[in-house]
PDB file of N, CA and C in Angstrom:
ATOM      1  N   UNK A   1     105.371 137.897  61.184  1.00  0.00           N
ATOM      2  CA  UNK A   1     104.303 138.793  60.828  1.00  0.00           C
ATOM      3  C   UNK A   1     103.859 138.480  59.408  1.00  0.00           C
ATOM      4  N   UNK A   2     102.334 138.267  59.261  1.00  0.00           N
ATOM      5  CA  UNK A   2     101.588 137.992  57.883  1.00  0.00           C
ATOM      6  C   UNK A   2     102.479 139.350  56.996  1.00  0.00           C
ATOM      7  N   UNK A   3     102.382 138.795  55.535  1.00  0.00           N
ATOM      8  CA  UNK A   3     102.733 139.518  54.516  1.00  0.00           C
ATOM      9  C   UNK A   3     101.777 141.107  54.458  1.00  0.00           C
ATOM     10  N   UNK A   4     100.521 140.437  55.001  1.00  0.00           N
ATOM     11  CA  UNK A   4      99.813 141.985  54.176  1.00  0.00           C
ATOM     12  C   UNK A   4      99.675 142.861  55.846  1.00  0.00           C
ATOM     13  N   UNK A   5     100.074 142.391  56.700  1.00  0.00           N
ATOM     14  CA  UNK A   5     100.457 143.522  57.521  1.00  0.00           C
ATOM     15  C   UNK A   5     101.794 144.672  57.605  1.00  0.00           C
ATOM     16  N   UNK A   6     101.428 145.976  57.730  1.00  0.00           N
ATOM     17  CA  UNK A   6     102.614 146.835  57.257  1.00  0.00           C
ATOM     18  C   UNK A   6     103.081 147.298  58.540  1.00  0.00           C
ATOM     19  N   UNK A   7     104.481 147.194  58.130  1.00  0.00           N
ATOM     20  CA  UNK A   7     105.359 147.681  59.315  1.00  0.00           C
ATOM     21  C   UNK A   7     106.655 148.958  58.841  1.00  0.00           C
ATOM     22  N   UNK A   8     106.878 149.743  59.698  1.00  0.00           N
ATOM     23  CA  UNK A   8     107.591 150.749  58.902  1.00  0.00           C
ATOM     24  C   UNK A   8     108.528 150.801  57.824  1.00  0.00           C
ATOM     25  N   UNK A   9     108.847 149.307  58.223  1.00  0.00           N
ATOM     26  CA  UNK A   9     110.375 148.931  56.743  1.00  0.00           C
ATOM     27  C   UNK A   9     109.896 148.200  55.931  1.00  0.00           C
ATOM     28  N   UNK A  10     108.386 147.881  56.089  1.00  0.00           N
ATOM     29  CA  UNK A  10     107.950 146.860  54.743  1.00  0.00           C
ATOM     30  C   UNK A  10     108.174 147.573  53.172  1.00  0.00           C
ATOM     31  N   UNK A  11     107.882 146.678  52.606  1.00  0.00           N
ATOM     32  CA  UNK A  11     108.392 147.271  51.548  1.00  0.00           C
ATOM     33  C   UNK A  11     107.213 146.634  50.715  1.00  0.00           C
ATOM     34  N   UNK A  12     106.559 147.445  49.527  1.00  0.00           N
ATOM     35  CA  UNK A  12     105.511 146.877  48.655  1.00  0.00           C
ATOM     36  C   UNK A  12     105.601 146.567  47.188  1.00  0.00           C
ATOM     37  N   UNK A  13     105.146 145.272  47.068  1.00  0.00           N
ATOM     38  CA  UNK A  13     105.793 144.531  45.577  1.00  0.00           C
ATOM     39  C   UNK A  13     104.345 144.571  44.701  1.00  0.00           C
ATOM     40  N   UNK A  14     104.664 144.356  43.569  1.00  0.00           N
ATOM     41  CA  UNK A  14     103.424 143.855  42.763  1.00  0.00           C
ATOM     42  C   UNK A  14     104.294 142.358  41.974  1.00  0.00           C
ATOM     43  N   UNK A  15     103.478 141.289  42.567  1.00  0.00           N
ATOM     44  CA  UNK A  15     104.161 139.964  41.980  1.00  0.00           C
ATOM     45  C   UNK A  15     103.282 139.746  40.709  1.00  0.00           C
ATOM     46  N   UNK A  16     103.563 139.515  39.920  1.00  0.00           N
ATOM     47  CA  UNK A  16     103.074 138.684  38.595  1.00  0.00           C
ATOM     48  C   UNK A  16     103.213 137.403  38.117  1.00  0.00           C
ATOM     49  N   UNK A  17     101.948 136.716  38.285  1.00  0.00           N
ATOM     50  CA  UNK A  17     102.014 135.457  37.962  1.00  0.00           C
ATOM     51  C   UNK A  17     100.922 134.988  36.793  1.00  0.00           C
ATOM     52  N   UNK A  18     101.646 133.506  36.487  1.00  0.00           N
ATOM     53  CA  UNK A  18     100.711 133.409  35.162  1.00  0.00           C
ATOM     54  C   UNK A  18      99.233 132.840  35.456  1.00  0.00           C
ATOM     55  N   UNK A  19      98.245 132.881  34.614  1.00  0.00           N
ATOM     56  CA  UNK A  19      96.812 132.010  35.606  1.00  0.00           C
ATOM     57  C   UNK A  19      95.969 132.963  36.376  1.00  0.00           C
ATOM     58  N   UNK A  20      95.124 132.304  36.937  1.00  0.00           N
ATOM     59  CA  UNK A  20      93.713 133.323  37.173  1.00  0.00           C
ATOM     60  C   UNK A  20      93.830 132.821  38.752  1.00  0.00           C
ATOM     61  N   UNK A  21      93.802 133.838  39.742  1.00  0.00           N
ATOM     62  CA  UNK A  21      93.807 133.463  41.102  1.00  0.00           C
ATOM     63  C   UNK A  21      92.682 134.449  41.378  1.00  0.00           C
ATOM     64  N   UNK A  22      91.583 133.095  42.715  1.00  0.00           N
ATOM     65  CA  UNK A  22      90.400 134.221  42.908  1.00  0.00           C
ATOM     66  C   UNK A  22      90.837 134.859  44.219  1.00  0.00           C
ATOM     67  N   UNK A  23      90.204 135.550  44.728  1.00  0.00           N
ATOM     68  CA  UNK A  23      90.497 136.622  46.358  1.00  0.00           C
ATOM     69  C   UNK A  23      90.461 135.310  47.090  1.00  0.00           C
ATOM     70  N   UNK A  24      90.210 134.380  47.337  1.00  0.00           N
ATOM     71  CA  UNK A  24      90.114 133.302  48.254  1.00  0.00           C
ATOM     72  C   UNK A  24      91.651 132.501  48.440  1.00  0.00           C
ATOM     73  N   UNK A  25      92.484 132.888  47.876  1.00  0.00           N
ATOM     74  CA  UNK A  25      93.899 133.025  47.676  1.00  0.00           C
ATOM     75  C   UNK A  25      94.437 133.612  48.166  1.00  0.00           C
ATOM     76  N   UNK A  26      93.457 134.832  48.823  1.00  0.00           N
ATOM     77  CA  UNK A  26      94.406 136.359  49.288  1.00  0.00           C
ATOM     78  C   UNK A  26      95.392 135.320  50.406  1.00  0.00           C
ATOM     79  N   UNK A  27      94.771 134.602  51.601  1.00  0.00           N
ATOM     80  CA  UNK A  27      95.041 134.504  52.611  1.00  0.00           C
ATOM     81  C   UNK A  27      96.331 133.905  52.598  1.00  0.00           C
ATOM     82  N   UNK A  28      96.337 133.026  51.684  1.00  0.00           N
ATOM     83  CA  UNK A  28      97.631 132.201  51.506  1.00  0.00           C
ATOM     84  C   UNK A  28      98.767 132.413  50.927  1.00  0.00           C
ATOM     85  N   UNK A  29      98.312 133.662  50.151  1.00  0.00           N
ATOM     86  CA  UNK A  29      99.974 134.943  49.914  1.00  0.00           C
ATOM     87  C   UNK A  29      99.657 136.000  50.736  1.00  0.00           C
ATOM     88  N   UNK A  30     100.204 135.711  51.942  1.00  0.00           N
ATOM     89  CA  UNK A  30      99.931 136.228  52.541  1.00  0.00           C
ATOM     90  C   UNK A  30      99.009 137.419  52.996  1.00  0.00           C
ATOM     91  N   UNK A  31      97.947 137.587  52.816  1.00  0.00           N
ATOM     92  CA  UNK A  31      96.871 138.761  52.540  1.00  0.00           C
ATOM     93  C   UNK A  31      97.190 140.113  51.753  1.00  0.00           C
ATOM     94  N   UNK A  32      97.877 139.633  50.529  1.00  0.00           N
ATOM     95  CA  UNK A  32      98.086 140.429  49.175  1.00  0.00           C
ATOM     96  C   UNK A  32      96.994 140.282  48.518  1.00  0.00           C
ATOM     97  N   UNK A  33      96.819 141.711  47.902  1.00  0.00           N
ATOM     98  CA  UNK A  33      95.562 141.871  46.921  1.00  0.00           C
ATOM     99  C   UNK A  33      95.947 141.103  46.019  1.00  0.00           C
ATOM    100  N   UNK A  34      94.654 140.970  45.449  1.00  0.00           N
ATOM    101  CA  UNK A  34      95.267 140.199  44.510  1.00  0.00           C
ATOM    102  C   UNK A  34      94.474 140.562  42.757  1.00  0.00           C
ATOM    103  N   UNK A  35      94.957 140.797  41.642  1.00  0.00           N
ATOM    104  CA  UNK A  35      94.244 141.575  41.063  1.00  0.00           C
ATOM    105  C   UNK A  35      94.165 140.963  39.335  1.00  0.00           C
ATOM    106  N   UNK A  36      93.288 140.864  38.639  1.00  0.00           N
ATOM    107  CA  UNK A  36      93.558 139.906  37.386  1.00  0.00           C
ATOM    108  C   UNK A  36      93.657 140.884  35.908  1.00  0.00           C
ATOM    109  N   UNK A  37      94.547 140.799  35.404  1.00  0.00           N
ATOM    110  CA  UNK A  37      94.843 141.653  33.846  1.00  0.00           C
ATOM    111  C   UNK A  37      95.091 140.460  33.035  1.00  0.00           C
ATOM    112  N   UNK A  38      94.626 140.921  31.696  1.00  0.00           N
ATOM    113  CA  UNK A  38      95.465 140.518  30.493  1.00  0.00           C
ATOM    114  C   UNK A  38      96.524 140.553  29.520  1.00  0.00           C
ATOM    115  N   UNK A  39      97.611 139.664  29.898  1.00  0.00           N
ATOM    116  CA  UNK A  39      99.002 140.367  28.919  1.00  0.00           C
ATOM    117  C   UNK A  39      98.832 140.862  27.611  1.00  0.00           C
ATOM    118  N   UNK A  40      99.462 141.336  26.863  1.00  0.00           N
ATOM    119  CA  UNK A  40      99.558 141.869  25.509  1.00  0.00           C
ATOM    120  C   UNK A  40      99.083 140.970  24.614  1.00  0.00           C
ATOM    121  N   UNK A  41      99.581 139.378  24.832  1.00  0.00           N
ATOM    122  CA  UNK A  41      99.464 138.649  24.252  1.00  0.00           C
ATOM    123  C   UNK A  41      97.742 137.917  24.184  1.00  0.00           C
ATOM    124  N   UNK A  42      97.277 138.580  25.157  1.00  0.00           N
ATOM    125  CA  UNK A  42      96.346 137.637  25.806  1.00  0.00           C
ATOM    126  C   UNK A  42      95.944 136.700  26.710  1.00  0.00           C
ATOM    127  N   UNK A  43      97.149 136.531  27.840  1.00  0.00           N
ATOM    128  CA  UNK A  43      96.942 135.593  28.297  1.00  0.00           C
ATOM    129  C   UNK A  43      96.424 136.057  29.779  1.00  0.00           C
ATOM    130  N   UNK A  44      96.029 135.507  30.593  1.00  0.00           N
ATOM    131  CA  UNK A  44      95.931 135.829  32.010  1.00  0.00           C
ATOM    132  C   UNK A  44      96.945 136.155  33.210  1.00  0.00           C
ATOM    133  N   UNK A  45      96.687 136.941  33.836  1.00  0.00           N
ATOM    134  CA  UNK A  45      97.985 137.261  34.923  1.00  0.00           C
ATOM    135  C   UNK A  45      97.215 137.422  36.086  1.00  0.00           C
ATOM    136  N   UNK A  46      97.517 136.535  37.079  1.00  0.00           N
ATOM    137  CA  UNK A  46      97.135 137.685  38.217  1.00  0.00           C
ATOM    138  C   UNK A  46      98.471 138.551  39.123  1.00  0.00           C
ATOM    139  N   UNK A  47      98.172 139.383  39.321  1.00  0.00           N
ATOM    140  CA  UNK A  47      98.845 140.330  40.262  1.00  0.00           C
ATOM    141  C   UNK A  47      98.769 140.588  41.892  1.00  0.00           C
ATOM    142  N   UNK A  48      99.589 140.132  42.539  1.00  0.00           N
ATOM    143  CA  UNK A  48      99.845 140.386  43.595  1.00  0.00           C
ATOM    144  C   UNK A  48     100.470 141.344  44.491  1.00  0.00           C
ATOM    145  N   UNK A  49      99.773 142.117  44.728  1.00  0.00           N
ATOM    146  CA  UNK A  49     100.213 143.343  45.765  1.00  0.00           C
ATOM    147  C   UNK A  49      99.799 143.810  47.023  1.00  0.00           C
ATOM    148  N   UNK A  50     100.945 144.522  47.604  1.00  0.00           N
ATOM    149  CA  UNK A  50     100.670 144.848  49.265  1.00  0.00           C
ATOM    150  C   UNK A  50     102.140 144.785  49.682  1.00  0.00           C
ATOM    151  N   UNK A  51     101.712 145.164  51.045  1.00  0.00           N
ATOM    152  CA  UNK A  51     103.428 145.216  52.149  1.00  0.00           C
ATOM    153  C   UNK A  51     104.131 143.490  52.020  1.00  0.00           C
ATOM    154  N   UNK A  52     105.159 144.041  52.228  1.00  0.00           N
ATOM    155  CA  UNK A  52     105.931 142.779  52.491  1.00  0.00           C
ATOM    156  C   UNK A  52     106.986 143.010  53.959  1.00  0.00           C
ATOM    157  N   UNK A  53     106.684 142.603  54.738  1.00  0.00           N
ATOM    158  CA  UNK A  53     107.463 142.967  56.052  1.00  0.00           C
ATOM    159  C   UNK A  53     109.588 142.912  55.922  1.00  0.00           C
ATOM    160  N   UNK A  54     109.620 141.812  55.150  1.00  0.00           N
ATOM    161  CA  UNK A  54     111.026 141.864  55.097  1.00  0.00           C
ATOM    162  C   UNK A  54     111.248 140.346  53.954  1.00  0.00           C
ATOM    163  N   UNK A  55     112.433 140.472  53.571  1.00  0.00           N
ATOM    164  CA  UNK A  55     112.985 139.348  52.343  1.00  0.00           C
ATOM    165  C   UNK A  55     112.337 138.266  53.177  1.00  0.00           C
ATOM    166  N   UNK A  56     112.351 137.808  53.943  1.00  0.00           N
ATOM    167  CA  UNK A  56     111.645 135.873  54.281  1.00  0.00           C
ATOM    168  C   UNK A  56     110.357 135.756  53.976  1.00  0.00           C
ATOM    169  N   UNK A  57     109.543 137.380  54.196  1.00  0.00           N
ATOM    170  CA  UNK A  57     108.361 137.177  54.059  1.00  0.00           C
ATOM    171  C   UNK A  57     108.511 137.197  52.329  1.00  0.00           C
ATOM    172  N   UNK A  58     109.439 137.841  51.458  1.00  0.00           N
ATOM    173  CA  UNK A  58     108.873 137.613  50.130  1.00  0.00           C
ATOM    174  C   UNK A  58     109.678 136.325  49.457  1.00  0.00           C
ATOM    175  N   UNK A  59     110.545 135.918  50.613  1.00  0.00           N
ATOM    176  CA  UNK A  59     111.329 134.333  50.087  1.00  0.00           C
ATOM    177  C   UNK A  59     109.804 133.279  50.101  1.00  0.00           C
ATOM    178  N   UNK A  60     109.012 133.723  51.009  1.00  0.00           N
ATOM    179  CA  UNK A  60     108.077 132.569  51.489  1.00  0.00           C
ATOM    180  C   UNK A  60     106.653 132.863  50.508  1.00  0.00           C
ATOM    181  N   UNK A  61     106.833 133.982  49.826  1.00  0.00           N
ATOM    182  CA  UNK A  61     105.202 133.978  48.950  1.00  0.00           C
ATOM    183  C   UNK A  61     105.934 133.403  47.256  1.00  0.00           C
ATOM    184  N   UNK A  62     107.344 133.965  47.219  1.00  0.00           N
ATOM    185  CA  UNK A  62     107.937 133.227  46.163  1.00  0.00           C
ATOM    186  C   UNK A  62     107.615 132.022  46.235  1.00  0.00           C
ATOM    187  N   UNK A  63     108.163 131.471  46.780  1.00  0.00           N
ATOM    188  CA  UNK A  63     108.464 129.374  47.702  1.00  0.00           C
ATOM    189  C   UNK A  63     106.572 129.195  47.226  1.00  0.00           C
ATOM    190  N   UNK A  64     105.694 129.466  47.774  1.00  0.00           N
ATOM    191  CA  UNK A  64     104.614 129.203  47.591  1.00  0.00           C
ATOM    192  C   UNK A  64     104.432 129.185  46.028  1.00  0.00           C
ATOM    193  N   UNK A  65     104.650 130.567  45.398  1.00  0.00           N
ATOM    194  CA  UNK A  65     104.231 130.352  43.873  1.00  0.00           C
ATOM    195  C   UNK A  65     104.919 128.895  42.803  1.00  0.00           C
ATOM    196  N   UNK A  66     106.096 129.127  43.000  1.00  0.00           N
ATOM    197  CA  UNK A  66     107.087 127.651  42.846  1.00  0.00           C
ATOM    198  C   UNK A  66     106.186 126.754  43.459  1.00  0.00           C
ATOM    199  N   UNK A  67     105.772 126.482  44.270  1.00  0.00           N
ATOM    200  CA  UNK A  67     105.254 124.773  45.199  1.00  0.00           C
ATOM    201  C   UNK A  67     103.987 124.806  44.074  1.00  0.00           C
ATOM    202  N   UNK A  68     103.403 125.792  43.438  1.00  0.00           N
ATOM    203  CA  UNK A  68     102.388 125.623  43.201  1.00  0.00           C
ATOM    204  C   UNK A  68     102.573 125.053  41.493  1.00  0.00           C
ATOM    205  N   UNK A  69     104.018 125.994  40.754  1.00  0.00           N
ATOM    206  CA  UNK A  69     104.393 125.467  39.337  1.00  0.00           C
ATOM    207  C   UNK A  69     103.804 126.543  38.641  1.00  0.00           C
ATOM    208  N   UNK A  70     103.170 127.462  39.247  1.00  0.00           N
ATOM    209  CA  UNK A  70     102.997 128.662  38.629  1.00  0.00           C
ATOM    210  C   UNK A  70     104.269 129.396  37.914  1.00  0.00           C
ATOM    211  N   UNK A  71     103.932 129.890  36.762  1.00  0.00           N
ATOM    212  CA  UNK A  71     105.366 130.664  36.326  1.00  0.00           C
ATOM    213  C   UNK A  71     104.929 131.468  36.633  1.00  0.00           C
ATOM    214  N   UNK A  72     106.198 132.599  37.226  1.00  0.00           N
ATOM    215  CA  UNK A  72     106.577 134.172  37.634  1.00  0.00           C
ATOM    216  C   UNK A  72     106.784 134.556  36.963  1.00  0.00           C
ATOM    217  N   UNK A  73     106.349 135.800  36.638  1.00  0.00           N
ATOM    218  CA  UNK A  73     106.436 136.795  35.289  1.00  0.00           C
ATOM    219  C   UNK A  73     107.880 137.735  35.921  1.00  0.00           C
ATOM    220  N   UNK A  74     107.373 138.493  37.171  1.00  0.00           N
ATOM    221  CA  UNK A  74     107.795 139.587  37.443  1.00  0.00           C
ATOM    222  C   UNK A  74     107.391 140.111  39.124  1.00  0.00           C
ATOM    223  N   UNK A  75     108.760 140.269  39.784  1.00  0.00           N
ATOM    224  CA  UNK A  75     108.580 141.126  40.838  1.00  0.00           C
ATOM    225  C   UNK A  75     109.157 142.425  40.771  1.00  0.00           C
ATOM    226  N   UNK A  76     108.422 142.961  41.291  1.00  0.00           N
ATOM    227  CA  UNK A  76     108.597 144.595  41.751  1.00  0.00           C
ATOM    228  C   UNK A  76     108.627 145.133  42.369  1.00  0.00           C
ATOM    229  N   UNK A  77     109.299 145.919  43.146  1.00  0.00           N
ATOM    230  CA  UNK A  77     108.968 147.059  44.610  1.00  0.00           C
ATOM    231  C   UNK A  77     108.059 148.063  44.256  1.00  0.00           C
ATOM    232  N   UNK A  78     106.936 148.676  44.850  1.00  0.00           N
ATOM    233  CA  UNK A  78     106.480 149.474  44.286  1.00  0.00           C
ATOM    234  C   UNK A  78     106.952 150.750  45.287  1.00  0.00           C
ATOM    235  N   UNK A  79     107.049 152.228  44.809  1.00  0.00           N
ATOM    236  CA  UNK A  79     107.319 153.190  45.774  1.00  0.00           C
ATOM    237  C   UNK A  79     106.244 153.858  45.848  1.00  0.00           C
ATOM    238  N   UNK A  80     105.890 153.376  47.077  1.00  0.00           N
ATOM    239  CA  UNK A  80     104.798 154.137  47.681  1.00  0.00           C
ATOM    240  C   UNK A  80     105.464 155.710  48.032  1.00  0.00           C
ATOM    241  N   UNK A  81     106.401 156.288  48.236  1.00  0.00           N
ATOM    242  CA  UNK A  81     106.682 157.411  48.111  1.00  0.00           C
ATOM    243  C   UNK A  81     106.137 158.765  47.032  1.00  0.00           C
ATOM    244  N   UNK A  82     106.223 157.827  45.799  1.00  0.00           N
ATOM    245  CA  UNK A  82     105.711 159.203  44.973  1.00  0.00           C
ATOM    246  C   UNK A  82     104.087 159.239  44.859  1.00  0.00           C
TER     247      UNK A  82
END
């Protein structure tokens, strides 16, 4: 099952990476939003968020950011609960 489809045990991350990614990207992390800020410092981030169905699906959008040489800032679960 694609990343940005939700299933009751998915679980939702916001990934942080370094660099400017446009929506034409969504598809290939798996249909995660995808969203662009500036660090403190200034530099560019984009942000990746949405469901993640289970750990392979977020072993496999990791694996992608690595293939690409992008540095990872930061993953997160987000709780959609509160």
């Amino acid at each position: 099952m694609p990343a940005g489809q939700c299933t009751p045990s998915a679980t939702f991350y916001a990934i942080e990476v370094s660099g400017r990614f446009g929506e034409e990207w969504s598809e290939w992390f798996g249909n995660m939003t995808l969203t662009i800020k500036s660090s403190a410092e200034g530099s560019t981030i984009t942000v990746l968020s949405g469901p993640v169905p289970d750990r392979a699906a977020l072993f496999g959008i990791l694996n992608r950011i690595r293939d690409l040489g992008v540095r990872l800032i930061s993953v997160n679960p987000i709780d959609t609960d509160a």
